[in-house]
PDB file of N, CA and C in Angstrom:
ATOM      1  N   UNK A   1      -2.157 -40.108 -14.324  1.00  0.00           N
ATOM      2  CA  UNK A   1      -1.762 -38.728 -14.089  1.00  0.00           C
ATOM      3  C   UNK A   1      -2.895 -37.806 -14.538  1.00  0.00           C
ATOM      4  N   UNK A   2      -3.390 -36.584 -13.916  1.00  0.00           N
ATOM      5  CA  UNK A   2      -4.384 -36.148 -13.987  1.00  0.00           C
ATOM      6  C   UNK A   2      -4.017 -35.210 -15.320  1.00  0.00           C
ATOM      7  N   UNK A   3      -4.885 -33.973 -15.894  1.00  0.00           N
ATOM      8  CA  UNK A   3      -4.727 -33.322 -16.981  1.00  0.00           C
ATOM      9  C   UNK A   3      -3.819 -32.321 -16.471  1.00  0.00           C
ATOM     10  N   UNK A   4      -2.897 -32.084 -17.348  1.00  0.00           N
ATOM     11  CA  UNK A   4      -2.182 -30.812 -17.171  1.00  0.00           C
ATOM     12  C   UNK A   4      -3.017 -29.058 -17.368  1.00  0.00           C
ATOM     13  N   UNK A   5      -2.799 -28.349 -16.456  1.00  0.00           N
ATOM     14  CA  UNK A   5      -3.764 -27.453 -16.097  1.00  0.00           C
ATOM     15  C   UNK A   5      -2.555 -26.207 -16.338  1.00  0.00           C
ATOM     16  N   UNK A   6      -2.519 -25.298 -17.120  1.00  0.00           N
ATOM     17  CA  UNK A   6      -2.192 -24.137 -17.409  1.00  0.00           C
ATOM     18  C   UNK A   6      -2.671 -23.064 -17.365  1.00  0.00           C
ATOM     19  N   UNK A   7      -2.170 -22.243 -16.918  1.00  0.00           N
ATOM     20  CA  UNK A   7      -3.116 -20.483 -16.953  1.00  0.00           C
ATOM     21  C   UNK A   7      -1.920 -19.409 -16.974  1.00  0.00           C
ATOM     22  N   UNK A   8      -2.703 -18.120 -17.741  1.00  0.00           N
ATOM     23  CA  UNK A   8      -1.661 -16.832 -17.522  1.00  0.00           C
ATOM     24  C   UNK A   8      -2.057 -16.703 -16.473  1.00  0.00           C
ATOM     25  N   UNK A   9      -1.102 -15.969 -15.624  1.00  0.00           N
ATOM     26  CA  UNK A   9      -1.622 -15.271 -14.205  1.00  0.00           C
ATOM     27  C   UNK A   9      -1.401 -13.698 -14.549  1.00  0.00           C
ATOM     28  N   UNK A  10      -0.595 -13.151 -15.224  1.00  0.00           N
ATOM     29  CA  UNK A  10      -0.714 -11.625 -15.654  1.00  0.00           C
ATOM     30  C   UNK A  10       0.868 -11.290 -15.193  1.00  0.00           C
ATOM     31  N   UNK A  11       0.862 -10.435 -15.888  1.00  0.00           N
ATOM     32  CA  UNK A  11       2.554  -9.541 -16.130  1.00  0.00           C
ATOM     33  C   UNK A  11       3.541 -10.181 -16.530  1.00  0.00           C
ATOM     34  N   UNK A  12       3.104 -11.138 -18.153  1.00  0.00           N
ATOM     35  CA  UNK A  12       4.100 -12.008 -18.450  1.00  0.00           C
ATOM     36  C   UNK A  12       4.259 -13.813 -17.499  1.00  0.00           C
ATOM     37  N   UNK A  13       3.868 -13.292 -16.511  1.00  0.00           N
ATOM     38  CA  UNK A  13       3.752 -14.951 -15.748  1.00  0.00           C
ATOM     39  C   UNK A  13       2.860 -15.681 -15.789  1.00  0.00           C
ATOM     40  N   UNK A  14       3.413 -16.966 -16.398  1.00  0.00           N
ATOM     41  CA  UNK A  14       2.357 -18.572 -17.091  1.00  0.00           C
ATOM     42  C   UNK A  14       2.421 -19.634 -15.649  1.00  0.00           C
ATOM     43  N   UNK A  15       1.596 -20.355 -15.633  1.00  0.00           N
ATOM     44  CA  UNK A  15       1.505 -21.739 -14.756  1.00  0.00           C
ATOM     45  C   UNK A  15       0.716 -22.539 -15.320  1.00  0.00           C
ATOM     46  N   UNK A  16       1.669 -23.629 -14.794  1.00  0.00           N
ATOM     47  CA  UNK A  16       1.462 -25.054 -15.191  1.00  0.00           C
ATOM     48  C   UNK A  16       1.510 -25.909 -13.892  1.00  0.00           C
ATOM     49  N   UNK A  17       0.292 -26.895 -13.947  1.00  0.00           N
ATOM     50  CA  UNK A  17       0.335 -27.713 -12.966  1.00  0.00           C
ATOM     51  C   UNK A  17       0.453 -29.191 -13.425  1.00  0.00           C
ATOM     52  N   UNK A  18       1.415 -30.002 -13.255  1.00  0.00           N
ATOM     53  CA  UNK A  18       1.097 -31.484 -13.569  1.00  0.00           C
ATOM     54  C   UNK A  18       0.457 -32.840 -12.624  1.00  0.00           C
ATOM     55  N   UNK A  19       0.399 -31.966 -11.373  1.00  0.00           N
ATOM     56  CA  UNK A  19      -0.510 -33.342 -10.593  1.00  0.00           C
ATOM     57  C   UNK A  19       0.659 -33.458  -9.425  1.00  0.00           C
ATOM     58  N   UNK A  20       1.610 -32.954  -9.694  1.00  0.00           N
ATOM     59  CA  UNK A  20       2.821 -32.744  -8.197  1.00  0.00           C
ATOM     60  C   UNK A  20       2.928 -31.923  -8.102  1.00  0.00           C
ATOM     61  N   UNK A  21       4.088 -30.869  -9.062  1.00  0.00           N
ATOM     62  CA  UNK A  21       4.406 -29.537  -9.097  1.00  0.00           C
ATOM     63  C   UNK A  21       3.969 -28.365  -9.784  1.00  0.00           C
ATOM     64  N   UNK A  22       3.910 -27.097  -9.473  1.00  0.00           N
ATOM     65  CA  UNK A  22       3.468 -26.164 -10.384  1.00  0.00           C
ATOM     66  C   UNK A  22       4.832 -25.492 -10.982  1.00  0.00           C
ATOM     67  N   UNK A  23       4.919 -24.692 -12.308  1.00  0.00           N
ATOM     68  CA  UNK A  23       5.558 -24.446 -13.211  1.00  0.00           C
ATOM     69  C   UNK A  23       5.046 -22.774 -13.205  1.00  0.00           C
ATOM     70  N   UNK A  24       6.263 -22.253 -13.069  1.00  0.00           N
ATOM     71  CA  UNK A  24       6.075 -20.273 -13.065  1.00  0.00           C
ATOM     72  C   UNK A  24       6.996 -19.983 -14.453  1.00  0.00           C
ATOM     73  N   UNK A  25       6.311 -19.806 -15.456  1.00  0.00           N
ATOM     74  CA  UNK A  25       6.891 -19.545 -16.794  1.00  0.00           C
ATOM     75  C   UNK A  25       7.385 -17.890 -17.608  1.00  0.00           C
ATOM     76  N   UNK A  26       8.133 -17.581 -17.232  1.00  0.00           N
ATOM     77  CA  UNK A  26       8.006 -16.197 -17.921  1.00  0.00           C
ATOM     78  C   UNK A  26       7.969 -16.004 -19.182  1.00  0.00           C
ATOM     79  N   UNK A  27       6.990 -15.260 -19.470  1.00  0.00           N
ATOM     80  CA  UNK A  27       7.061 -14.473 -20.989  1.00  0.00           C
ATOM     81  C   UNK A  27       6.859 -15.134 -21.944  1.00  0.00           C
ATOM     82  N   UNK A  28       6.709 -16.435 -21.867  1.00  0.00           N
ATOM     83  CA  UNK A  28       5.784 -17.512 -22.962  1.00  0.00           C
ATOM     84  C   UNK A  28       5.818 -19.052 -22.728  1.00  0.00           C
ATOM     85  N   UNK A  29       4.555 -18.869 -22.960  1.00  0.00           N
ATOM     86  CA  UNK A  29       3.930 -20.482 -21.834  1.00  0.00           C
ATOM     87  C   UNK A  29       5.039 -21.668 -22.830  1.00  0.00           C
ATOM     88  N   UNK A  30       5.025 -21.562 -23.773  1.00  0.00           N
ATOM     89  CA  UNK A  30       6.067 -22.793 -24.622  1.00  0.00           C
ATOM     90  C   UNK A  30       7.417 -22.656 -25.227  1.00  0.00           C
ATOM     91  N   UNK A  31       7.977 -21.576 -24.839  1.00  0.00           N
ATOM     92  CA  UNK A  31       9.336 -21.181 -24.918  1.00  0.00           C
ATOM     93  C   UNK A  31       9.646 -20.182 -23.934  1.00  0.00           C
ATOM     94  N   UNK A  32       9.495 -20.506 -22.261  1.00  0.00           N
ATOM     95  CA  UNK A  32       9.704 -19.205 -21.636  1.00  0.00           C
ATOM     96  C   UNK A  32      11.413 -18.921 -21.093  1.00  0.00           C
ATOM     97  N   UNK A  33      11.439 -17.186 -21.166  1.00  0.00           N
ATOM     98  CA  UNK A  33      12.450 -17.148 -20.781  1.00  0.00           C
ATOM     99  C   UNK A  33      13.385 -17.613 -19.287  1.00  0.00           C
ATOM    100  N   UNK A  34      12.397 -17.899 -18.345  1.00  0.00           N
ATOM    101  CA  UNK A  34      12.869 -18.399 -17.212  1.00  0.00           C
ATOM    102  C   UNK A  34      11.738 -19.368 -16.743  1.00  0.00           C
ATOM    103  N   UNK A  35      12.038 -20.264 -16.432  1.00  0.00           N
ATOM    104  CA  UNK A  35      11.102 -21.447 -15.389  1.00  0.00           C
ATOM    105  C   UNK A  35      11.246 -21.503 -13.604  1.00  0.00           C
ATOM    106  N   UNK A  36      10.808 -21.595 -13.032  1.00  0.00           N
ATOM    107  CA  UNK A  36      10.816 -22.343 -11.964  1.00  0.00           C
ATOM    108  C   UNK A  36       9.714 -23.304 -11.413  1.00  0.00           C
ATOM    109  N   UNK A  37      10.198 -24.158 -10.949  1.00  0.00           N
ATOM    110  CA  UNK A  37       9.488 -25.039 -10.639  1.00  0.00           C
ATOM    111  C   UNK A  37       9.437 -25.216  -9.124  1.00  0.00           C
ATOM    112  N   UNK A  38       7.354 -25.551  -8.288  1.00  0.00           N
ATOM    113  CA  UNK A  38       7.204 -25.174  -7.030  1.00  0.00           C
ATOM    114  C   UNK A  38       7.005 -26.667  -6.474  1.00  0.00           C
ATOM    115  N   UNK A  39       7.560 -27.683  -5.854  1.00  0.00           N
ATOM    116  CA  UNK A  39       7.119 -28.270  -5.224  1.00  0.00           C
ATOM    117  C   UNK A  39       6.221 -28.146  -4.401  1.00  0.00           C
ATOM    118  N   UNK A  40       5.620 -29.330  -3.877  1.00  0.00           N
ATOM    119  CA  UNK A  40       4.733 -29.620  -2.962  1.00  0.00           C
ATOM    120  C   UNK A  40       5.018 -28.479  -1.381  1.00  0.00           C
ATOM    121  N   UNK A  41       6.246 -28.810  -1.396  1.00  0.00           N
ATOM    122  CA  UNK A  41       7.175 -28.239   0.223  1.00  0.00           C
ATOM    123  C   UNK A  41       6.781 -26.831  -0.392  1.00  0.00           C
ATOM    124  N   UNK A  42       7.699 -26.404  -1.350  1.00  0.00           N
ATOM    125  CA  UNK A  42       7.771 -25.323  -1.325  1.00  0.00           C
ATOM    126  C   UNK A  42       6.832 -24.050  -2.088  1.00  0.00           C
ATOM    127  N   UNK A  43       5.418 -24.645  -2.716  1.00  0.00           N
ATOM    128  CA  UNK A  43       4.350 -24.225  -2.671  1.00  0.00           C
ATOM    129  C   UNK A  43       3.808 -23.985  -1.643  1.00  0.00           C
ATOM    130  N   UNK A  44       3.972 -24.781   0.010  1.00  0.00           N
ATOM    131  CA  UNK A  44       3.331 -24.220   0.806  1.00  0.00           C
ATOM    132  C   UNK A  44       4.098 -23.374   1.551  1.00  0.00           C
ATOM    133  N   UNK A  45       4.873 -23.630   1.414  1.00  0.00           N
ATOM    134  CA  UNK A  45       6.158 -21.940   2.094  1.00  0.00           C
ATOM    135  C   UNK A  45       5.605 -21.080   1.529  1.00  0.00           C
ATOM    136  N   UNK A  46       5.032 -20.986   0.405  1.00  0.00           N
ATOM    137  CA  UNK A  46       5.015 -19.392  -0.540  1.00  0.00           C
ATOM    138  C   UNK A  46       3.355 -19.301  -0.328  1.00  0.00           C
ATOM    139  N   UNK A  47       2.625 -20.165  -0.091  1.00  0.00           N
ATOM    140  CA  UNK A  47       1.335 -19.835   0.426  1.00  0.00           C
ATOM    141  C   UNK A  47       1.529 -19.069   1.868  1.00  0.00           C
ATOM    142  N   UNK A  48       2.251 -19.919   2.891  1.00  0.00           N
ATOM    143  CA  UNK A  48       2.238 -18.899   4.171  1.00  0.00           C
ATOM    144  C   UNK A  48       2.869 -17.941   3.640  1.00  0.00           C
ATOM    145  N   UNK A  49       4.014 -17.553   3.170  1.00  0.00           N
ATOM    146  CA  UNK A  49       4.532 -16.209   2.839  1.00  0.00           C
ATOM    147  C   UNK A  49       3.506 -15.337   2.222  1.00  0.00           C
ATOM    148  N   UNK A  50       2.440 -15.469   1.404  1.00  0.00           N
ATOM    149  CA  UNK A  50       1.409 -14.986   1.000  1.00  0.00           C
ATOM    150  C   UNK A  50       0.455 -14.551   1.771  1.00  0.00           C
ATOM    151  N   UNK A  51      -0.156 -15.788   2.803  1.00  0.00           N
ATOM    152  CA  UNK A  51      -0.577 -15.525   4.090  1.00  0.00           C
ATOM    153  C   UNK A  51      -0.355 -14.372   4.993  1.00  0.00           C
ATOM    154  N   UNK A  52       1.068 -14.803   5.207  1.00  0.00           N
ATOM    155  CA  UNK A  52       1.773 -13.466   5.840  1.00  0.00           C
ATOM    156  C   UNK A  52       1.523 -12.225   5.546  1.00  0.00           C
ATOM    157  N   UNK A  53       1.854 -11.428   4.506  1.00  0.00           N
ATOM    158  CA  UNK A  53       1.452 -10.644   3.871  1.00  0.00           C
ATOM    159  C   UNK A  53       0.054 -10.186   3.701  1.00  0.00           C
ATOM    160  N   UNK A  54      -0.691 -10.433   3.527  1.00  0.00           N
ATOM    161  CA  UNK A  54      -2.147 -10.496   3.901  1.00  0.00           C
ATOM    162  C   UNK A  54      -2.785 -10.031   4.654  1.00  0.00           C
ATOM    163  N   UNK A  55      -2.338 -10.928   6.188  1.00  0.00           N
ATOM    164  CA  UNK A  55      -2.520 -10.749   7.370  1.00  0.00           C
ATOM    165  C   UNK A  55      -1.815  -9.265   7.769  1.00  0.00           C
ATOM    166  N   UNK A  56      -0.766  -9.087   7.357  1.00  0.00           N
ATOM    167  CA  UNK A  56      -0.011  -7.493   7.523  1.00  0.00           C
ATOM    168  C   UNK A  56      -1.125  -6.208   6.815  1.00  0.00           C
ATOM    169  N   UNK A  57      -1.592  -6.462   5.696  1.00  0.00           N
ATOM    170  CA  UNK A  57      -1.918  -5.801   4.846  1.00  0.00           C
ATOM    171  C   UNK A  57      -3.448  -5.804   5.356  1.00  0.00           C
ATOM    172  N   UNK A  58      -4.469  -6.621   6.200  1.00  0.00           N
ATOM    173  CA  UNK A  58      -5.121  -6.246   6.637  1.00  0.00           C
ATOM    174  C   UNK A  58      -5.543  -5.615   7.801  1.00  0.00           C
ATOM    175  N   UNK A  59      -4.340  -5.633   8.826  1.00  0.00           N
ATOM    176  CA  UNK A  59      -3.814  -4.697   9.364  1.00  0.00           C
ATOM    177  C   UNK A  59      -3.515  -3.394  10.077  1.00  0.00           C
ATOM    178  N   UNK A  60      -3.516  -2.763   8.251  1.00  0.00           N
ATOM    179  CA  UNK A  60      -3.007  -1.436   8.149  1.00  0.00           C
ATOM    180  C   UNK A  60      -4.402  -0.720   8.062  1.00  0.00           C
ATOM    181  N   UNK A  61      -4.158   0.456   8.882  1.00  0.00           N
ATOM    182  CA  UNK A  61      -5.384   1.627   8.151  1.00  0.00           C
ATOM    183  C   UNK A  61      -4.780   2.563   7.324  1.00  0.00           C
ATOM    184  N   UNK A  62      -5.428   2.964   6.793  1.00  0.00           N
ATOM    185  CA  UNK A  62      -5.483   3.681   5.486  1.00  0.00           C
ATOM    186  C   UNK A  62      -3.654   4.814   5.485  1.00  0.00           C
ATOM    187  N   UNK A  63      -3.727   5.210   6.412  1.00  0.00           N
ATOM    188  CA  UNK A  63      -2.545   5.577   6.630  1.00  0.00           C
ATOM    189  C   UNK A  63      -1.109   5.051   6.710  1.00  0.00           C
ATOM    190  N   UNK A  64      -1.445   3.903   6.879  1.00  0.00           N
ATOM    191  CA  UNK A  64      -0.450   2.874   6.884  1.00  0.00           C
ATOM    192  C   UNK A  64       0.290   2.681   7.805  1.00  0.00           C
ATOM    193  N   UNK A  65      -0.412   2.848   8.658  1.00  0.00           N
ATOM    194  CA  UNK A  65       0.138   2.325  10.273  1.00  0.00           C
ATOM    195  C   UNK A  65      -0.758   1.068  10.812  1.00  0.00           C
ATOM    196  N   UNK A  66       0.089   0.096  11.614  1.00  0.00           N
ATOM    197  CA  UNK A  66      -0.822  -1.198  11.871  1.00  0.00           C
ATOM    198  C   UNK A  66      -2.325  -0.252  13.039  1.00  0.00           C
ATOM    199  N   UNK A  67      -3.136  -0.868  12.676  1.00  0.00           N
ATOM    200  CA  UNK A  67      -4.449  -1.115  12.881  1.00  0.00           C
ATOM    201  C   UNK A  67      -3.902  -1.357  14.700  1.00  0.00           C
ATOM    202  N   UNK A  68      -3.275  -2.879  15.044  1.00  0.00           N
ATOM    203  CA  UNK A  68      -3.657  -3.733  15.982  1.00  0.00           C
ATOM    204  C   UNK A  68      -2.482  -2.178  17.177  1.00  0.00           C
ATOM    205  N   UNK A  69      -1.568  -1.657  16.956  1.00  0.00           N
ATOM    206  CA  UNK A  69      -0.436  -0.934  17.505  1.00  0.00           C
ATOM    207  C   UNK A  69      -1.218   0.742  17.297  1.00  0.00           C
ATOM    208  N   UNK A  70      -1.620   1.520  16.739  1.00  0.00           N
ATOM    209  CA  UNK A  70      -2.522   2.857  16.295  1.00  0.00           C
ATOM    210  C   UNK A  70      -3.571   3.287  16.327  1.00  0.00           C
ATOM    211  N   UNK A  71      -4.637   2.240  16.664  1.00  0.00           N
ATOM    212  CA  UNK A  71      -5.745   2.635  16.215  1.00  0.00           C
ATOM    213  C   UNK A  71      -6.425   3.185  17.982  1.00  0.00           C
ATOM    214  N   UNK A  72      -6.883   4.240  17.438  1.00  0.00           N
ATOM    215  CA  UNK A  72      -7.621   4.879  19.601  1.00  0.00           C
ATOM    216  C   UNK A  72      -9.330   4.726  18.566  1.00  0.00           C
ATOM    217  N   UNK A  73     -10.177   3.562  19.468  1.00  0.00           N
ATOM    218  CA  UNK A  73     -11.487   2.939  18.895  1.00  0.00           C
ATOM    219  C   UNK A  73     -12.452   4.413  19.154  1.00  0.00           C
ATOM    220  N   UNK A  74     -12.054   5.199  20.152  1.00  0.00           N
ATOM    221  CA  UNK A  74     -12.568   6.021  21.262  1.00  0.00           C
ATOM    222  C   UNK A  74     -12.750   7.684  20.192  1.00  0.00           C
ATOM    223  N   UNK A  75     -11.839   7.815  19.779  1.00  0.00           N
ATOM    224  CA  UNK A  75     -11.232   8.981  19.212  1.00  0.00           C
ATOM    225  C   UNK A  75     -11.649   8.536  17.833  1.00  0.00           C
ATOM    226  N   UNK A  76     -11.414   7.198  17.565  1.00  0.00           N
ATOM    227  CA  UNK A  76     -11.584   6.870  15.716  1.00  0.00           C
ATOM    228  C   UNK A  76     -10.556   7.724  15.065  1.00  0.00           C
ATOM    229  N   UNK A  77      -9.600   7.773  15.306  1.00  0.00           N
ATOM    230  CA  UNK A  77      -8.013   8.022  15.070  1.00  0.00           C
ATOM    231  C   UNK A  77      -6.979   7.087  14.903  1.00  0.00           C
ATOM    232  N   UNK A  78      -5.835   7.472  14.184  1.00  0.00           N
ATOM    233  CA  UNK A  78      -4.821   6.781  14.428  1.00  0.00           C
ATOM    234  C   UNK A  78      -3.618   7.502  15.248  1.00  0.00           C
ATOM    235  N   UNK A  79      -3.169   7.179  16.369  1.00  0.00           N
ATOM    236  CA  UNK A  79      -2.710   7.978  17.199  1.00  0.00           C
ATOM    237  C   UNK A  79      -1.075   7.877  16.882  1.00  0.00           C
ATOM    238  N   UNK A  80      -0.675   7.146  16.085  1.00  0.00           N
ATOM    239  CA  UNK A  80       0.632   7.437  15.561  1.00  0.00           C
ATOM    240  C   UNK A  80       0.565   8.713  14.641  1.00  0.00           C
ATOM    241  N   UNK A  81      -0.337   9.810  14.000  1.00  0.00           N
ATOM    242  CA  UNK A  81      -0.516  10.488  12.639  1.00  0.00           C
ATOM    243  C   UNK A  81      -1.711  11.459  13.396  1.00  0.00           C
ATOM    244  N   UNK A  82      -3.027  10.740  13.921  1.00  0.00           N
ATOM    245  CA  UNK A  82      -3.696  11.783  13.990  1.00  0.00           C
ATOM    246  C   UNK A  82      -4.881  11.386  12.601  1.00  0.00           C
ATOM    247  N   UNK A  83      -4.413  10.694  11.712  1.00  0.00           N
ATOM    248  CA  UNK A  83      -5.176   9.935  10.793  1.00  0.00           C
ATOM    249  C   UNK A  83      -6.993   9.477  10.902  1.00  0.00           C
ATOM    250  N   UNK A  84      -7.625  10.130  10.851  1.00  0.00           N
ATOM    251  CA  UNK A  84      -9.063   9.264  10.806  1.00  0.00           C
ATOM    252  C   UNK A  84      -9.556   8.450   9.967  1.00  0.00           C
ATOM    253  N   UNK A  85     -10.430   6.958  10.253  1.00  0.00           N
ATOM    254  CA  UNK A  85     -10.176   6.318   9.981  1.00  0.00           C
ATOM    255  C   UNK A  85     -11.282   6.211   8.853  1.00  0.00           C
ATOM    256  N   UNK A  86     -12.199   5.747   7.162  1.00  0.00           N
ATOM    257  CA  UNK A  86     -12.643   5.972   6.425  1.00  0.00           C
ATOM    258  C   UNK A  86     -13.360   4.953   6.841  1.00  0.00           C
ATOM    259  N   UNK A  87     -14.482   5.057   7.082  1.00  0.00           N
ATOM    260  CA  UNK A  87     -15.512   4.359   7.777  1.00  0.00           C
ATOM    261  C   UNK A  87     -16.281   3.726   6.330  1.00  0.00           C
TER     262      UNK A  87
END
């Protein structure tokens, strides 16, 4: 079994990896108040869900309207707002 690999990730949330699953620890890596534990499966659900998000969030222009649905290339506007775009 490989070394167990721990880190804070920030705002109170700890991880732990043992070589299958990762470990989401709140509020203290050796007595936390809540655990969950990510399988294999369901570590990669929460990577595409991450993915997802991402992909949305790059997207958006500054105004916060999608990019791919707003954007006039011509005008350098966002034609939902009228928004120009911060070059």
């Amino acid at each position: 079994m490989p070394d167990v690999i721990e880190e804070y990730l920030g705002d109170g949330l700890y991880a732990k990896y043992d070589g299958f699953q990762i470990a989401l620890m709140a509020n203290d890596p050796h007595v936390p108040s809540d655990t969950v534990y990510l399988d294999p499966h369901v570590f990669a659900a929460l990577q595409k869900f991450v993915d997802r998000i991402a992909a949305a969030e790059n997207d958006k222009l500054p105004c916060g309207h999608s990019k791919t649905a707003s954007w006039d290339p011509f005008l350098n506007i966002c034609v939902a707002c009228g928004v120009e775009k911060n070059s």
